[in-house]
C-alpha atoms as a PDB file:
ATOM      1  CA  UNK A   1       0.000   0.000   0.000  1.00  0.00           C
ATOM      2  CA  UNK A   2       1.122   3.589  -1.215  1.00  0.00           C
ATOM      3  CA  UNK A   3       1.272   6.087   1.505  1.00  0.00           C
ATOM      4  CA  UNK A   4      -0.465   9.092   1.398  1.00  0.00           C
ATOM      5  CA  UNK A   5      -3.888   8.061   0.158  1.00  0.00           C
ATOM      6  CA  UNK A   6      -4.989   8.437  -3.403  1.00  0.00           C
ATOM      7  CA  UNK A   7      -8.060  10.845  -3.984  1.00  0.00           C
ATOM      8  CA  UNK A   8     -10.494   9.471  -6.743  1.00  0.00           C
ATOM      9  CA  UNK A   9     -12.100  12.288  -9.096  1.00  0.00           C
ATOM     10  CA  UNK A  10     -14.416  12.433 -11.973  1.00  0.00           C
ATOM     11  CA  UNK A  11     -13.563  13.356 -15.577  1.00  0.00           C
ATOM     12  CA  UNK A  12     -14.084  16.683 -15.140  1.00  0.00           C
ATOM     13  CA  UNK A  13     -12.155  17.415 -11.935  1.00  0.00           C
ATOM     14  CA  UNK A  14      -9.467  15.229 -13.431  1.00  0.00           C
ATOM     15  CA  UNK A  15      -9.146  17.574 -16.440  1.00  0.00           C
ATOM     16  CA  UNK A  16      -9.464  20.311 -14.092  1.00  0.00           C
ATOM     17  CA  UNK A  17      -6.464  18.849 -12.122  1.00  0.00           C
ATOM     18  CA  UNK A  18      -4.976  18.585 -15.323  1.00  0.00           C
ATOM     19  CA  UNK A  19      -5.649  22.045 -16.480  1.00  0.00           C
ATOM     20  CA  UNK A  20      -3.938  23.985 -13.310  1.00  0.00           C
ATOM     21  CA  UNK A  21      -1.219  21.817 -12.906  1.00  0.00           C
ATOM     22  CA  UNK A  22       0.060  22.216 -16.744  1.00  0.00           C
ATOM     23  CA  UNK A  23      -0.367  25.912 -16.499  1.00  0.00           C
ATOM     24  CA  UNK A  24       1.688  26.264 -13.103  1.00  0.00           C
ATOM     25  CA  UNK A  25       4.181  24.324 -14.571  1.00  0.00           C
ATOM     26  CA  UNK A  26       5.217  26.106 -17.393  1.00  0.00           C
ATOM     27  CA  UNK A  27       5.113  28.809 -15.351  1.00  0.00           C
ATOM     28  CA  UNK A  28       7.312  27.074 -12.817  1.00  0.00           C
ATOM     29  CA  UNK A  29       9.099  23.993 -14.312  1.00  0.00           C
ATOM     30  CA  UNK A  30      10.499  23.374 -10.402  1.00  0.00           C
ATOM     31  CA  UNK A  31       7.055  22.481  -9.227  1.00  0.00           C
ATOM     32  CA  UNK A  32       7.494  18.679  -8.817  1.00  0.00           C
ATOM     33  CA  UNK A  33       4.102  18.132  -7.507  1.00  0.00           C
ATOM     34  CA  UNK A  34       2.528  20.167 -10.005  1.00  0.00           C
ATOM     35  CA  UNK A  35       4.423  18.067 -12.727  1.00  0.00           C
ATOM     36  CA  UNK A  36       3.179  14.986 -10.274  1.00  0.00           C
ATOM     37  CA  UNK A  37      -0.266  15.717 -10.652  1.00  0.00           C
ATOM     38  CA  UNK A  38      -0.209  16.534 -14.285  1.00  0.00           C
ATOM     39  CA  UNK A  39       1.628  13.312 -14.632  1.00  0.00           C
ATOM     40  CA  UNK A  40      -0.777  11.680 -12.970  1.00  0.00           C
ATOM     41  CA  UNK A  41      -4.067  13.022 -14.513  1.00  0.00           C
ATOM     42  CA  UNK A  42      -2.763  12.364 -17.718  1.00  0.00           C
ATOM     43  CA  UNK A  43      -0.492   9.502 -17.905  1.00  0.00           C
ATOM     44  CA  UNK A  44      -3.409   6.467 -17.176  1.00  0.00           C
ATOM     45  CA  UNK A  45      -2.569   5.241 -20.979  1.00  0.00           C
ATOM     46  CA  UNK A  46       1.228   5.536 -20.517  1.00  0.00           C
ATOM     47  CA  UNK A  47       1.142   3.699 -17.637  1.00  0.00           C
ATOM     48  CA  UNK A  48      -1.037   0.570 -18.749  1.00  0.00           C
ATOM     49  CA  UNK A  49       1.344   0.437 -21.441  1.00  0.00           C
ATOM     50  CA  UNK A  50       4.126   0.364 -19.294  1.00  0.00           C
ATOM     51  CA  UNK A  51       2.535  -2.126 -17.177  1.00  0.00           C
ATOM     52  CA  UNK A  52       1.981  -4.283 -20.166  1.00  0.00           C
ATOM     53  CA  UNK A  53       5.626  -4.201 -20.935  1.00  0.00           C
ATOM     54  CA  UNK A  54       6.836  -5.220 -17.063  1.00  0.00           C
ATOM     55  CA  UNK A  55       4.380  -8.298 -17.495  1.00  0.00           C
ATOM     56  CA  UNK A  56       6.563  -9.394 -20.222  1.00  0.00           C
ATOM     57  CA  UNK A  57       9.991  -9.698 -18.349  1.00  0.00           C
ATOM     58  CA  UNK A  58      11.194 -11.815 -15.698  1.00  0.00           C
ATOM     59  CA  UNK A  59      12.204  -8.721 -13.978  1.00  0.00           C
ATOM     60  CA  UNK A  60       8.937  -6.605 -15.066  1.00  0.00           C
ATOM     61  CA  UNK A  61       7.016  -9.376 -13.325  1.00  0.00           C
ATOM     62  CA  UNK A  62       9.507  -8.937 -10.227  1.00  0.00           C
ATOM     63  CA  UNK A  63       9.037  -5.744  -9.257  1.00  0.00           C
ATOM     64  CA  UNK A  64       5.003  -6.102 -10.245  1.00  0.00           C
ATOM     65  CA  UNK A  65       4.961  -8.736  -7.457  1.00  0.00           C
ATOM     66  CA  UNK A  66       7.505  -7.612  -4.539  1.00  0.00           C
ATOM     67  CA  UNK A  67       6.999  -3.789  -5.723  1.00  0.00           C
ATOM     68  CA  UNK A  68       9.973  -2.573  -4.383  1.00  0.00           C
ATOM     69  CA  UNK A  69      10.333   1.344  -2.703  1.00  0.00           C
ATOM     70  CA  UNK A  70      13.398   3.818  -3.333  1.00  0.00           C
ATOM     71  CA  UNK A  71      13.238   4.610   0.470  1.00  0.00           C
ATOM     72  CA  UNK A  72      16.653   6.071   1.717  1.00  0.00           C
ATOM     73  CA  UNK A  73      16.370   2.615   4.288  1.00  0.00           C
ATOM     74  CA  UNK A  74      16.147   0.593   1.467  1.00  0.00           C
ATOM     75  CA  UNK A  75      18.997   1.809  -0.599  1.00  0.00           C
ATOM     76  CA  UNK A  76      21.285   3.084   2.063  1.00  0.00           C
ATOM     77  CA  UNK A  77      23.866  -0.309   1.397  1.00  0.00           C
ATOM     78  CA  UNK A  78      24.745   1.553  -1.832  1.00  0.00           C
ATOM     79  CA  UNK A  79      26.879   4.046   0.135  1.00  0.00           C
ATOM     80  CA  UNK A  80      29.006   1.111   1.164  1.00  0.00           C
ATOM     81  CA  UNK A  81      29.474  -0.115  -2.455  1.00  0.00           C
ATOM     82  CA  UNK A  82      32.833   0.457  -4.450  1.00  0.00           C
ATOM     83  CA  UNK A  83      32.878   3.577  -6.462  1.00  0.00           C
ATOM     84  CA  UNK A  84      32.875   1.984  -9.536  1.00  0.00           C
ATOM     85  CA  UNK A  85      29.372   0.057  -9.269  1.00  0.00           C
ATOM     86  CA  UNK A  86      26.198   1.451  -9.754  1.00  0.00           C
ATOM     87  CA  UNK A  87      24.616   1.490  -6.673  1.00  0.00           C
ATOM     88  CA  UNK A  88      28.427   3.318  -5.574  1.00  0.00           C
ATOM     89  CA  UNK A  89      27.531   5.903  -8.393  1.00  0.00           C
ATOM     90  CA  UNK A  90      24.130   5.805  -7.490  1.00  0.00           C
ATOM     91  CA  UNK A  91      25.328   7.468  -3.999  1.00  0.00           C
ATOM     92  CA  UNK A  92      27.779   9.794  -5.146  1.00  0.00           C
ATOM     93  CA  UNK A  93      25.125  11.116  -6.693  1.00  0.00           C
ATOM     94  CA  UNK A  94      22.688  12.055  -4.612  1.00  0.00           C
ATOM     95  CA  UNK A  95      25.495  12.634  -1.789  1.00  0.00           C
ATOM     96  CA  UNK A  96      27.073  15.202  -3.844  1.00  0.00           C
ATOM     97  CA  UNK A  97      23.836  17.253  -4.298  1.00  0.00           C
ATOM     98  CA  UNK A  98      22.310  15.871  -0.602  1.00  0.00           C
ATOM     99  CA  UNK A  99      19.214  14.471  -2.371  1.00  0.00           C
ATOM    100  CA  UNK A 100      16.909  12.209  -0.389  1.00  0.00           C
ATOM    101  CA  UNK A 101      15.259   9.285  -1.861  1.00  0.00           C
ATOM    102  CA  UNK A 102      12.354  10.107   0.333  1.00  0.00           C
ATOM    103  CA  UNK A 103      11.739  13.966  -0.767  1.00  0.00           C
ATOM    104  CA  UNK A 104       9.270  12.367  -3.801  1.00  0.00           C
ATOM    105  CA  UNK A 105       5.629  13.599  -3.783  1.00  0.00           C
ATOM    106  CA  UNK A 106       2.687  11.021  -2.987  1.00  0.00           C
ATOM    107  CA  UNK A 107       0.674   9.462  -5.838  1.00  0.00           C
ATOM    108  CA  UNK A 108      -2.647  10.435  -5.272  1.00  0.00           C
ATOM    109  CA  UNK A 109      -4.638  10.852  -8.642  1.00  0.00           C
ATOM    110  CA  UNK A 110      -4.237   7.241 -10.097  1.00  0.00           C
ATOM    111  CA  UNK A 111      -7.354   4.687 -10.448  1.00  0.00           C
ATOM    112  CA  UNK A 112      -5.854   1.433  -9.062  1.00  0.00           C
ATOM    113  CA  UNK A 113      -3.412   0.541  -6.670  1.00  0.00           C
ATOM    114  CA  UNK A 114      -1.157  -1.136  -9.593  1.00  0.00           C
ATOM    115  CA  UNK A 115      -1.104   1.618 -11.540  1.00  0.00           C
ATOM    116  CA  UNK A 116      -0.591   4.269  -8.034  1.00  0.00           C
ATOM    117  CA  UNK A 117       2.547   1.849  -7.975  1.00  0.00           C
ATOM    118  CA  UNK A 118       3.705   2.022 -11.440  1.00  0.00           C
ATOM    119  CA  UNK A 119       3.274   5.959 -11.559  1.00  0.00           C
ATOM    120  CA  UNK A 120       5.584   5.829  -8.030  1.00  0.00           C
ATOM    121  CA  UNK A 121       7.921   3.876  -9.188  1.00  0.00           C
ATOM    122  CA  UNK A 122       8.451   5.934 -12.273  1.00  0.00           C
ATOM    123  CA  UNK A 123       9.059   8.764  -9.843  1.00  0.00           C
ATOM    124  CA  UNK A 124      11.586   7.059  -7.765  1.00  0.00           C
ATOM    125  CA  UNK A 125      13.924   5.437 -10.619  1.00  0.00           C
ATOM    126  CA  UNK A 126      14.300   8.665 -11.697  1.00  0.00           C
ATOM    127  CA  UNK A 127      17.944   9.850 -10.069  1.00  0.00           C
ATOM    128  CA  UNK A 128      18.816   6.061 -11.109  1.00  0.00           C
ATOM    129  CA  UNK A 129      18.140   7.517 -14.825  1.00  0.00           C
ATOM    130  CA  UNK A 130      20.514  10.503 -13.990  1.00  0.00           C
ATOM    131  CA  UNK A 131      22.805   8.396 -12.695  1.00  0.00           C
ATOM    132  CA  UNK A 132      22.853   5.864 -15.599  1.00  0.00           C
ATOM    133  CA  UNK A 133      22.949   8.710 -18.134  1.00  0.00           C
ATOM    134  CA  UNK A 134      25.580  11.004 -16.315  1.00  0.00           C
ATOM    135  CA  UNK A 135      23.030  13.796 -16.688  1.00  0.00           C
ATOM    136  CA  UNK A 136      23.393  16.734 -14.219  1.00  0.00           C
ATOM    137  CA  UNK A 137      20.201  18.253 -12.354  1.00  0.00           C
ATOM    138  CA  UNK A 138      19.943  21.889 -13.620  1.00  0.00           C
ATOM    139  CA  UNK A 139      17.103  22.542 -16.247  1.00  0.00           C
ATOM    140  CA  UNK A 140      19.140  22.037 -19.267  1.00  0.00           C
ATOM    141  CA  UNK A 141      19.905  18.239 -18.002  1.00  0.00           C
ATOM    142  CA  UNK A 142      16.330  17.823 -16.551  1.00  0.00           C
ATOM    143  CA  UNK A 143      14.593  18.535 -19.837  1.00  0.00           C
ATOM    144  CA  UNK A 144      17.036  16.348 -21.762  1.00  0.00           C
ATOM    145  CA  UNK A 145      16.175  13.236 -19.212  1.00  0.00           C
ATOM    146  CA  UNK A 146      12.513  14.244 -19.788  1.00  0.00           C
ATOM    147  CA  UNK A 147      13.147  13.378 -23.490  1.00  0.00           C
ATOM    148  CA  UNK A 148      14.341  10.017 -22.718  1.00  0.00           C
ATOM    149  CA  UNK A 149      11.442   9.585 -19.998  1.00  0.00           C
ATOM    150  CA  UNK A 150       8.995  10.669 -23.279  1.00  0.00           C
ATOM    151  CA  UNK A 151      10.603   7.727 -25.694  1.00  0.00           C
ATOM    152  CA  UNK A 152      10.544   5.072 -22.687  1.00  0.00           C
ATOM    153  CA  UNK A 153       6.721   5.878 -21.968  1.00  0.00           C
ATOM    154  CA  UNK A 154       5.207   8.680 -24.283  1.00  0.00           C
ATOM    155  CA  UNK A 155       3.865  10.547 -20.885  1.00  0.00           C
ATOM    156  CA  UNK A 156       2.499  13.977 -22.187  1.00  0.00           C
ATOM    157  CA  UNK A 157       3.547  15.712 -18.529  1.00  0.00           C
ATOM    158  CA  UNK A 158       7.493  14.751 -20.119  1.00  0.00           C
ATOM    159  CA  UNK A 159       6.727  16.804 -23.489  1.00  0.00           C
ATOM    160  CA  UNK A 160       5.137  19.412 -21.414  1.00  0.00           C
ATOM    161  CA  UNK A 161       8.112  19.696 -18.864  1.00  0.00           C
ATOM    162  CA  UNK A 162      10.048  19.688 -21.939  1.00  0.00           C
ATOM    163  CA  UNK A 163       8.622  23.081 -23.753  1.00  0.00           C
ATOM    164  CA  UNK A 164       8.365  24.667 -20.236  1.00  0.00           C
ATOM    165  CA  UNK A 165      12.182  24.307 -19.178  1.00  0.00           C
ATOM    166  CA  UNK A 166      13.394  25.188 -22.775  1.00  0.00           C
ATOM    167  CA  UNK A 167      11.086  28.143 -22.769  1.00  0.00           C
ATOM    168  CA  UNK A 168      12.829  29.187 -19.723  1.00  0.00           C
ATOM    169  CA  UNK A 169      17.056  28.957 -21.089  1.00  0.00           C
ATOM    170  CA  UNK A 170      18.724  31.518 -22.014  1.00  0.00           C
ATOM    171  CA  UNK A 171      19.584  31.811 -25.771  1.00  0.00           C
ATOM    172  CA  UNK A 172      22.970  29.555 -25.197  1.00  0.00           C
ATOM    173  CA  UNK A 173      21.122  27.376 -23.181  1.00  0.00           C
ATOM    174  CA  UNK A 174      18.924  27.127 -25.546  1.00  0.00           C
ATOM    175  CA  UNK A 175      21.406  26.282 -28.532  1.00  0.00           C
ATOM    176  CA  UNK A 176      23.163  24.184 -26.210  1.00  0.00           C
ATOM    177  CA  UNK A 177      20.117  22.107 -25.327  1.00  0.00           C
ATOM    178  CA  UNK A 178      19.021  22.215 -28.896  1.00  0.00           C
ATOM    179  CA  UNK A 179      22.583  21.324 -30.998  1.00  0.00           C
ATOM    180  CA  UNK A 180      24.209  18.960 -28.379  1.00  0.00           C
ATOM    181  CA  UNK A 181      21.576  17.305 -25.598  1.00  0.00           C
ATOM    182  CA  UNK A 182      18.606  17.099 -27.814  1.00  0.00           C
ATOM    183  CA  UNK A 183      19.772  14.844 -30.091  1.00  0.00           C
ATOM    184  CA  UNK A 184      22.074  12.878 -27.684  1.00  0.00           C
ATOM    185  CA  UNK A 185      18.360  11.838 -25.366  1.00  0.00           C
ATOM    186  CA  UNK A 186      16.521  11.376 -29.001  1.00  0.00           C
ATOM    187  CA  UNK A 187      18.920   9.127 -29.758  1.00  0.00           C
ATOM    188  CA  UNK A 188      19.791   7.551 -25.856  1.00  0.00           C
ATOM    189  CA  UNK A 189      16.163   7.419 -25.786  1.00  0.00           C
ATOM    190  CA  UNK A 190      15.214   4.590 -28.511  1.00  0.00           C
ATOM    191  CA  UNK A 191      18.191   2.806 -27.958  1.00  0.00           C
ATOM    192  CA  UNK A 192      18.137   1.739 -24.185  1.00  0.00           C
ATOM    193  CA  UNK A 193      16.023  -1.131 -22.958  1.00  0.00           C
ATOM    194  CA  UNK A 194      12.902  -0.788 -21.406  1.00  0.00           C
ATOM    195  CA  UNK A 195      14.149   1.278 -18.506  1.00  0.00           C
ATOM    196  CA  UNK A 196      10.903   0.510 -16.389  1.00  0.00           C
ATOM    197  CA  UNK A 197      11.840  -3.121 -16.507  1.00  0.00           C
ATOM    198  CA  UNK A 198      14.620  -3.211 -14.855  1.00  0.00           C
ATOM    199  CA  UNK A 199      14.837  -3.976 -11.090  1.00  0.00           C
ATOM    200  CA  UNK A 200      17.785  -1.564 -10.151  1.00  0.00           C
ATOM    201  CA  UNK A 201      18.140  -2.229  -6.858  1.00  0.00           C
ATOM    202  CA  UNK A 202      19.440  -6.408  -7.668  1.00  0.00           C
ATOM    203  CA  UNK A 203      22.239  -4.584 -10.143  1.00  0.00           C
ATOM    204  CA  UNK A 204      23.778  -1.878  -7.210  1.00  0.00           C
ATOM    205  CA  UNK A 205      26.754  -4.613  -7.011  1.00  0.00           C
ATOM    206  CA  UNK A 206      27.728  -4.645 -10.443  1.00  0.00           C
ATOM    207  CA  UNK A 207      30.109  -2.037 -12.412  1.00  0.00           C
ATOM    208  CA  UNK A 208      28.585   0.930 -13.790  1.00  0.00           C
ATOM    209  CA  UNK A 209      30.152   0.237 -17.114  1.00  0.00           C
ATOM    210  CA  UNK A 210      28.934  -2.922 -17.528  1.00  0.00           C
ATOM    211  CA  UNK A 211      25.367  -2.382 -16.382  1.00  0.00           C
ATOM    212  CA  UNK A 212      25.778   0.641 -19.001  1.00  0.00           C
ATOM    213  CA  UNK A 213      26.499  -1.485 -22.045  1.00  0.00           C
ATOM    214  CA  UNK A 214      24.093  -4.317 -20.803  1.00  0.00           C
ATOM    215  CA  UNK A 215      21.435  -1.766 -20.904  1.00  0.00           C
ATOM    216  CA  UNK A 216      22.086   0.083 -24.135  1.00  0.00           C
ATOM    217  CA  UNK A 217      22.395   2.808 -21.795  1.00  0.00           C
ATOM    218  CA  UNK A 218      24.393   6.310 -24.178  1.00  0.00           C
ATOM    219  CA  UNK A 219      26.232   8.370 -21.341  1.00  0.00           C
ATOM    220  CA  UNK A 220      25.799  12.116 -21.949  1.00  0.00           C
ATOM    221  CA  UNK A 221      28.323  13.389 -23.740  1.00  0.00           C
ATOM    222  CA  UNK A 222      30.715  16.399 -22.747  1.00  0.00           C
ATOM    223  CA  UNK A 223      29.568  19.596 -25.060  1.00  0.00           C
ATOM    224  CA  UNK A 224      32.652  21.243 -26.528  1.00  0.00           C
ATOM    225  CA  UNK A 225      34.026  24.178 -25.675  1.00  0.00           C
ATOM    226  CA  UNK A 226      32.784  26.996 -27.673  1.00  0.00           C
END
């Protein structure tokens, strides 16, 4: 069971939900429970179809059935691991930028408990993503992991968060994101595995590297200097 309880509305108050939450996000791209919400309110088709994919994996099927949490008490044997694995990595990062793995909003808009769980878990894999990717958490490498999130499960709230951090760069930022990171996640995106199917927590051992090229997994490159 999901904490924080999940409110159940009707189409209209859903669209409603919907409605606010996109607006206040553009306006705000650092909102993360306005993206939440709008994630939630409109992702029910993304996430059946992701659901449909975990079914079809031995490790899909694993996390469906023990659904693990990325709880800072469940993950906190990563910042005992080597440097070089991912789970070592995995710490680093969040150490380095004193991240919690418990600061991620509730679900609360989703119609089943399943589903509550698949939008959550989406959520909480996400600084695994950054990790994986080598992406760095200002808005230029938060809209290029929302790229890759939009390939892996063609969530509108990803396209939205998208156009509402690159409507927010500056005009290098802007031909930075455009001419080097754009094309990298378009690319990183389509050729990964299903990220979604993959139980991270069982791979926290293993090299980075190798869980990298196992995965299909394109680390971001460095831009050149201008």
């Amino acid at each position: 069971m999901l904490e924080g309880g999940r409110i159940c509305l009707r189409g209209w108050q859903k669209a409603a939900v919907a409605l606010g939450s996109a607006v206040g996000a553009l306006l705000d791209p650092r909102r993360a429970d306005l993206i939440a919400a709008l994630g939630e309110t409109t992702g029910k088709p993304a996430f059946e179809r992701v659901l449909d994919r975990m079914k079809k994996t031995s490790e899909g099927r694993a996390i469906l059935l023990e659904r693990p949490r990325v709880l800072s008490a469940n993950v906190e044997h990563a910042w005992d691991l080597p440097e070089n694995t991912f789970g070592g990595a995995y710490a680093r990062f969040m150490g380095s930028r004193n991240f919690s793995p418990d600061d991620r909003p509730p679900v609360r808009f989703m119609d089943t408990e399943e589903l509550a769980y698949i939008a959550m878990r989406a959520r909480e894999v996400h600084d695994f993503w950054h990790t994986l990717f080598g992406l760095p958490t200002n808005l230029i490498g938060e809209s290029a992991l929302k790229v890759i999130e939009f390939e892996q499960m063609l969530l509108p709230m990803c396209l939205l968060s998208v156009v509402g951090g690159t409507s927010r760069f500056s005009a290098k930022q802007r031909s930075l994101f455009f001419q080097h990171y754009f094309p990298w996640a378009t690319k990183a995106g389509m050729r990964c595995t299903d990220l979604m199917s993959i139980y991270y927590e069982r791979h926290f051992h293993e090299d980075l590297e190798d869980v990298r090229r196992e995965w299909g997994i394109i680390p971001a490159p460095v831009p050149h200097a201008s």
